[in-house]
Protein backbone atom coordinates (compact mmCIF):
# COMPACT_ATOMS: atom_id res chain seq x y z
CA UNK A 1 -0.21 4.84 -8.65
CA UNK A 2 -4.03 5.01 -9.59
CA UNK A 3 -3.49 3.24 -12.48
CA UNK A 4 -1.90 0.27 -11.00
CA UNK A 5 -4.70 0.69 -8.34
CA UNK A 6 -7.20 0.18 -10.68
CA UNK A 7 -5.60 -2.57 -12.60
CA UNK A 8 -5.46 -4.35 -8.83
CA UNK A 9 -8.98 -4.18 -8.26
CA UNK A 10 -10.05 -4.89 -11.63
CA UNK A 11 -7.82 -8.47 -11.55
CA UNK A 12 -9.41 -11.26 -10.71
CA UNK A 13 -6.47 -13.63 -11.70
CA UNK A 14 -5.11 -15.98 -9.09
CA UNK A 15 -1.95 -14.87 -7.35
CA UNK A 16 0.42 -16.72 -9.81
CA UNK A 17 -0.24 -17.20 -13.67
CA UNK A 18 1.61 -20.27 -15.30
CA UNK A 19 4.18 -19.82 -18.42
CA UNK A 20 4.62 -21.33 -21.24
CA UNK A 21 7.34 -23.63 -19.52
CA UNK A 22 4.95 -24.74 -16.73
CA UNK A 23 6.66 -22.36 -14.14
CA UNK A 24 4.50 -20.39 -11.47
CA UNK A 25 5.17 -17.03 -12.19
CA UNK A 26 4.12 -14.50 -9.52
CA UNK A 27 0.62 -12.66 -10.80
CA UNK A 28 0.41 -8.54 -12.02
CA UNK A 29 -1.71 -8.36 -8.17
CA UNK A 30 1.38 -9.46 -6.49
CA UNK A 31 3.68 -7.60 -9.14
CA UNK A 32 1.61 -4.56 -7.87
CA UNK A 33 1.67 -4.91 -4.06
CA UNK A 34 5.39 -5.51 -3.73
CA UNK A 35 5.98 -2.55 -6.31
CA UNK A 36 3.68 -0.56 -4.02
CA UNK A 37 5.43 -1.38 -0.87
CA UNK A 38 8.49 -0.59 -1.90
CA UNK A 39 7.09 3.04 -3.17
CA UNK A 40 5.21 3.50 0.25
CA UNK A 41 8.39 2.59 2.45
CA UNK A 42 10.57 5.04 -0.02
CA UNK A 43 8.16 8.03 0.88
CA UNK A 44 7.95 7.23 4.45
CA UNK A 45 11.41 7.23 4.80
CA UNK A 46 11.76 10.23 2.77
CA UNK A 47 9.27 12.27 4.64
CA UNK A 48 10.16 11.12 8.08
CA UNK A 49 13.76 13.13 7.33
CA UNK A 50 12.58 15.98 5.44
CA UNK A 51 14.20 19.00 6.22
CA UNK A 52 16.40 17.16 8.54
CA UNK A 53 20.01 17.90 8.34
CA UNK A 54 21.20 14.75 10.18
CA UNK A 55 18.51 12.80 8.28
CA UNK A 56 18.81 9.21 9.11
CA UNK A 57 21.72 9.43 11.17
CA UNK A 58 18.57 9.73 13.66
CA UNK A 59 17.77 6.16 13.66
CA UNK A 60 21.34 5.69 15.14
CA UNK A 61 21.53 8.49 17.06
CA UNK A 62 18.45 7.42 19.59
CA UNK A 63 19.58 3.86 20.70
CA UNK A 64 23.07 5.24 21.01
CA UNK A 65 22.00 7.51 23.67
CA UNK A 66 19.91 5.61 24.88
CA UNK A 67 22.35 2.92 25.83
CA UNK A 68 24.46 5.76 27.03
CA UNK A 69 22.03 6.50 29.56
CA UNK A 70 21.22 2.92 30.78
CA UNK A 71 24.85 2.21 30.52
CA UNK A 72 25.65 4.42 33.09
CA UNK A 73 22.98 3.74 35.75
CA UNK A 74 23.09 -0.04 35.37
CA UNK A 75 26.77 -0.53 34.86
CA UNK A 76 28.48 2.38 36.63
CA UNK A 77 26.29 3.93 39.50
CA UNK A 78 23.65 0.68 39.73
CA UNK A 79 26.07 -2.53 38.44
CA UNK A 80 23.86 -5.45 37.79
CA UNK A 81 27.02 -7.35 37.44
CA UNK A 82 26.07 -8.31 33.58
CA UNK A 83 28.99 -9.63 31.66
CA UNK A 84 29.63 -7.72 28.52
CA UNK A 85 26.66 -5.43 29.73
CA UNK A 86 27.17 -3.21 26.62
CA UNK A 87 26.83 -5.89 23.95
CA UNK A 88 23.80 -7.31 26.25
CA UNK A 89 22.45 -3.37 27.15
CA UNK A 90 22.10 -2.31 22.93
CA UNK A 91 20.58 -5.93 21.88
CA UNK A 92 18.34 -4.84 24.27
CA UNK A 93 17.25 -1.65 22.95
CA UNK A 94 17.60 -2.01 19.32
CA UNK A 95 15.45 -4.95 19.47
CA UNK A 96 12.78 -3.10 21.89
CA UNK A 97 12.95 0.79 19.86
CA UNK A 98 12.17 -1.44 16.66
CA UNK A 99 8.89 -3.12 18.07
CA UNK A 100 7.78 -0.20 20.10
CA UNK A 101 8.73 2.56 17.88
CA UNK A 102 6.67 0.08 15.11
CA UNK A 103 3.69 -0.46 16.77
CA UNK A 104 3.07 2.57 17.83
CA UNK A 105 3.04 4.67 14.76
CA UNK A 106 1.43 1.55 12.69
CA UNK A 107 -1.29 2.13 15.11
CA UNK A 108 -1.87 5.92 13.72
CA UNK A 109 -1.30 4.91 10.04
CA UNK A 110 -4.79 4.60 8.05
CA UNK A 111 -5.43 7.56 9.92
CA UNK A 112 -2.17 8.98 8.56
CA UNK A 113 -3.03 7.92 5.53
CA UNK A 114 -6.39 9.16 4.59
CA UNK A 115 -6.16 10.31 0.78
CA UNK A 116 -4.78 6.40 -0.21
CA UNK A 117 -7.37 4.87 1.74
CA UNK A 118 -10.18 6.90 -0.10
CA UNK A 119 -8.63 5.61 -3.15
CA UNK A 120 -11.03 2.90 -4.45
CA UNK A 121 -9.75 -0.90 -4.06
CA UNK A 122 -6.21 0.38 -2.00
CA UNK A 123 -5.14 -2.80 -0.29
CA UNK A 124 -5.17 -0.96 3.13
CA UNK A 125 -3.35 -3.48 4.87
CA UNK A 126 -0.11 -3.02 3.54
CA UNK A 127 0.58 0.34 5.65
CA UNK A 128 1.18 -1.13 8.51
CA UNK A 129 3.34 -3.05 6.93
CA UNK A 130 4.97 -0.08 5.34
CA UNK A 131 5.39 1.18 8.79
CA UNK A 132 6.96 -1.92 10.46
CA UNK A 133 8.93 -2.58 7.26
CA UNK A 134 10.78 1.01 7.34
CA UNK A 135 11.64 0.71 11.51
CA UNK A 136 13.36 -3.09 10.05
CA UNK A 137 15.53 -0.36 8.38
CA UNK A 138 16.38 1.17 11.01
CA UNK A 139 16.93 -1.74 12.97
CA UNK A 140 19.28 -2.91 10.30
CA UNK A 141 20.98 0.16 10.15
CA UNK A 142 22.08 -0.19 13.43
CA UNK A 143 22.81 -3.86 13.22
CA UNK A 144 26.61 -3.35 12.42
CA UNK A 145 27.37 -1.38 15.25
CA UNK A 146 26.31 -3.92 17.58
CA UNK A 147 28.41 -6.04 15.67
CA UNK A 148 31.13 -3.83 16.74
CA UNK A 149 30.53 -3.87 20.01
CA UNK A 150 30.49 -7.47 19.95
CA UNK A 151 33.79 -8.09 18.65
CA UNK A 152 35.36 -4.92 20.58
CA UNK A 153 34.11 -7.27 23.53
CA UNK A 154 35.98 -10.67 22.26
CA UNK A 155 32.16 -12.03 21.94
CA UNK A 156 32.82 -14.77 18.95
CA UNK A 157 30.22 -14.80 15.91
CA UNK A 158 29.70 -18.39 15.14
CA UNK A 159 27.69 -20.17 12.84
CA UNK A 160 24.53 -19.36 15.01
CA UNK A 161 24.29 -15.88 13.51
CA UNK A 162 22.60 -18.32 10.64
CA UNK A 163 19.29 -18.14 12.61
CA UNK A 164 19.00 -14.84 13.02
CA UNK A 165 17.00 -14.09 9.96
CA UNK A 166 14.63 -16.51 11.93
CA UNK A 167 14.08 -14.25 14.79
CA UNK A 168 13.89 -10.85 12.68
CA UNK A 169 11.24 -12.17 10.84
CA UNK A 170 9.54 -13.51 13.94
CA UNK A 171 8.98 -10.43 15.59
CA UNK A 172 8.00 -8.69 11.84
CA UNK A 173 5.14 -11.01 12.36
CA UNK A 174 4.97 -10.15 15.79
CA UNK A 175 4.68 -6.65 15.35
CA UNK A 176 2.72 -6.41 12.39
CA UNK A 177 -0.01 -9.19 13.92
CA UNK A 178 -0.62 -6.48 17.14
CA UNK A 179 -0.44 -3.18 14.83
CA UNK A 180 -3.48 -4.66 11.88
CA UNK A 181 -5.65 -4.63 15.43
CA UNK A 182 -4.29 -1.37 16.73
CA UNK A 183 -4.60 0.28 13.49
CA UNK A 184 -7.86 -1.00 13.11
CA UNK A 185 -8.86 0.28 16.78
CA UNK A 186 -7.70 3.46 16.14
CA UNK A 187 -9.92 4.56 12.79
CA UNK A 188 -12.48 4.78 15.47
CA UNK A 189 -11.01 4.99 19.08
CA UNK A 190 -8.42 7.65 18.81
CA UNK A 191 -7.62 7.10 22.77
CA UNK A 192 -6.00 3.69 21.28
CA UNK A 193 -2.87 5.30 20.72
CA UNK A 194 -2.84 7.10 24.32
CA UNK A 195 -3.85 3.68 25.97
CA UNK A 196 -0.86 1.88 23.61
CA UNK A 197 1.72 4.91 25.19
CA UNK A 198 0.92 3.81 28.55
CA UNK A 199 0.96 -0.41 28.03
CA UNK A 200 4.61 0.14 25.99
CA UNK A 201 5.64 2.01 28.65
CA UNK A 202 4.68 -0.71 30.95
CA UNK A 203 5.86 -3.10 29.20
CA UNK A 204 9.48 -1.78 28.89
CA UNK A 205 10.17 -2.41 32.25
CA UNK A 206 8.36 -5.58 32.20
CA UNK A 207 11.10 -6.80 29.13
CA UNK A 208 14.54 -7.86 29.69
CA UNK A 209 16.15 -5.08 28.26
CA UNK A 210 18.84 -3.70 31.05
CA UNK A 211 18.66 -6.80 32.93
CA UNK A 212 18.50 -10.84 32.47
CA UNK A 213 15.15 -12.37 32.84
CA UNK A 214 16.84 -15.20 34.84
CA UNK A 215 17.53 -12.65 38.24
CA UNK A 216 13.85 -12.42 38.60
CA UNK A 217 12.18 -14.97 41.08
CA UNK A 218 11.25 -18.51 40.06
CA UNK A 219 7.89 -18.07 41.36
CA UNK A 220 7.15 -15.06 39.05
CA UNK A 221 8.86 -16.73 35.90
CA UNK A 222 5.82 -18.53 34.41
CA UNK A 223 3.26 -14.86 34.36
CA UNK A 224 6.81 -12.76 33.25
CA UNK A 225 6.85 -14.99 30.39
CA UNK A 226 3.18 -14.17 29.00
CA UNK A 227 5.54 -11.44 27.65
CA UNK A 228 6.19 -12.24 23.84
CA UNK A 229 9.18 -10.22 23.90
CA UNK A 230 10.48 -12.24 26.34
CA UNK A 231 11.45 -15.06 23.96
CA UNK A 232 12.25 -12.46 21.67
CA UNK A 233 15.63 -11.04 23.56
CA UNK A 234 16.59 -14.53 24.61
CA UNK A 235 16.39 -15.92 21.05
CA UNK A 236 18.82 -12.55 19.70
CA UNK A 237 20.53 -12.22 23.16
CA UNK A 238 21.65 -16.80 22.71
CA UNK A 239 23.09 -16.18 18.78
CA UNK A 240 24.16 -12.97 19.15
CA UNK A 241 25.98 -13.27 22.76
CA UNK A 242 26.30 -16.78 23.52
CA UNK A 243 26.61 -18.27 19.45
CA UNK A 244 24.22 -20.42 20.28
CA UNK A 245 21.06 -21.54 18.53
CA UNK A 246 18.01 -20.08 20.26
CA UNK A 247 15.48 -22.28 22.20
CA UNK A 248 13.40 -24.00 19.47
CA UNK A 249 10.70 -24.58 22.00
CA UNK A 250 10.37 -21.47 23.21
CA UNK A 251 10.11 -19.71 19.65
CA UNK A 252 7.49 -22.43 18.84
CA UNK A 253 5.59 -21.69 21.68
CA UNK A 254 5.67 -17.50 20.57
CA UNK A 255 5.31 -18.28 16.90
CA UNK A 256 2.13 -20.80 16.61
CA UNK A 257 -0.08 -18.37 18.93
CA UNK A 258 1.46 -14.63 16.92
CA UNK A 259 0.61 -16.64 13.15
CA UNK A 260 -2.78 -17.45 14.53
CA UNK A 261 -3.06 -13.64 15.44
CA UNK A 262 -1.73 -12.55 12.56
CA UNK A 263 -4.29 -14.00 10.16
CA UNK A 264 -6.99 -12.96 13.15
CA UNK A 265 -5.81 -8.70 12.59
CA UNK A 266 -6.01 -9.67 8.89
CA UNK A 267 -9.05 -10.25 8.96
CA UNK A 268 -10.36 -7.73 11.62
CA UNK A 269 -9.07 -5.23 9.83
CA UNK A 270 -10.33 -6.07 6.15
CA UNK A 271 -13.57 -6.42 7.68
CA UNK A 272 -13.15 -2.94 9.52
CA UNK A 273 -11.62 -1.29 5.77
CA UNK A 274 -15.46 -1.26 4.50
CA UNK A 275 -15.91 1.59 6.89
CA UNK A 276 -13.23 3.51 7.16
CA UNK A 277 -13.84 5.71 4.28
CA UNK A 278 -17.07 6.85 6.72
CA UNK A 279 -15.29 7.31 9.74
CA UNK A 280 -11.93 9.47 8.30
């Protein structure tokens, strides 16, 4: 890996090199970084399960009792009167354990990760997206099962399910725009990850995960939606549950504000990198 990290910093070719047919040809720098990704997500998957003798049955394990749990207070001793509350209840949680579960150890992860970011010219903002990129795993991992429990409930998958890639990679952008200033945060406030505990926590019950954002009251609708996530489980909840195409508006109104932020941690967080070295 050295090698190729010195043959990154030494580059200074643009991100795509022409052939000899006139094609644009990704660059050795972008060669590198997806080679590298794929190499850092490998080990953290590898390493999260070592020594494990369920291994990565895990990721299936958690939201399966979770929604065992919530199942039973909200359907059987609680009702909230939710058709198909099963199908509804694990969208819910696989789509919450992902971003949660992401954020909050991307927020720990140039800590994590001191020995590659002392390596001269390491792109250090690919681990968060190592981080985020290995919980999509997970989350896809799980996937079929809700599929399952979709069909078990006579919930037809229509042509809808074509959007989904849509969502997915809305919150990846999501997640990963919050986690480059978390991550960055942390490196020199180690309470960030404490104080990020506490607002997920928060924020869980502030999501509607075990119940439909439409029972709250109208007058408390416009501040519930500041939530991101919001749009989030109504985007999944309309192709997954209803086959229908999300609400274009309402993912344009979440995406142009989390690409601005996005490019905004970027940049934070490259600025930050000079200094890091010093402060691990």
């Amino acid at each position: 890996m050295k090698s190729h990290v010195s043959e990154y910093v030494s580059s200074g070719r643009s991100r795509f090199a022409v052939s000899r047919l006139g094609v644009l040809l990704p660059s050795p720098r972008l060669l590198y970084l997806r080679d590298l990704l794929f190499t850092l997500v490998g080990r953290d998957m590898k390493l999260r399960y070592k020594r494990s003798i369920l291994g990565i049955a895990w990721s299936l394990l958690t939201p399966l009792a979770q929604l065992a749990v919530f199942y039973l207070v909200f359907d059987v001793l609680l009702p909230l009167n939710v058709s198909n509350y099963l199908s509804f209840l694990f969208s819910g949680v696989l789509v919450w354990n992902w971003f949660q579960v992401s954020l909050y150890q991307a927020t720990s992860t140039i800590v994590d990760n001191r020995e590659l970011i002392k390596r001269p010219g390491f792109p250090v903002a690919i681990l968060p997206i190592v981080t985020v990129t290995s919980h999509l795993i997970h989350f896809f991992l799980a996937l079929p099962i809700l599929f399952v429990f979709l069909v078990a409930g006579g919930t037809p998958l229509t042509g809808a399910l074509l959007a989904l890639p849509l969502v997915i990679a809305l919150q990846f952008i999501l997640t990963l725009s919050l986690a480059y200033f978390t991550a960055t945060f942390y490196v020199t406030f180690r309470d960030t990850q404490h104080l990020l505990s506490v607002l997920l926590n928060l924020l869980f019950f502030l999501t509607p995960i075990f119940y439909k954002s439409s029972d709250l009251p109208v007058q408390y609708q416009s501040l519930y939606r500041l939530n991101p996530m919001v749009y989030l489980l109504e985007a999944y909840r309309a192709i997954l549950l209803s086959g229908d195409l999300p609400d274009a508006i309402g993912l344009l109104v979440l995406s142009v504000p989390t690409i601005a932020i996005l490019f905004l941690g970027y940049r934070v967080l490259r600025r930050a990198s000079d200094h890091f070295v010093d402060e691990l």
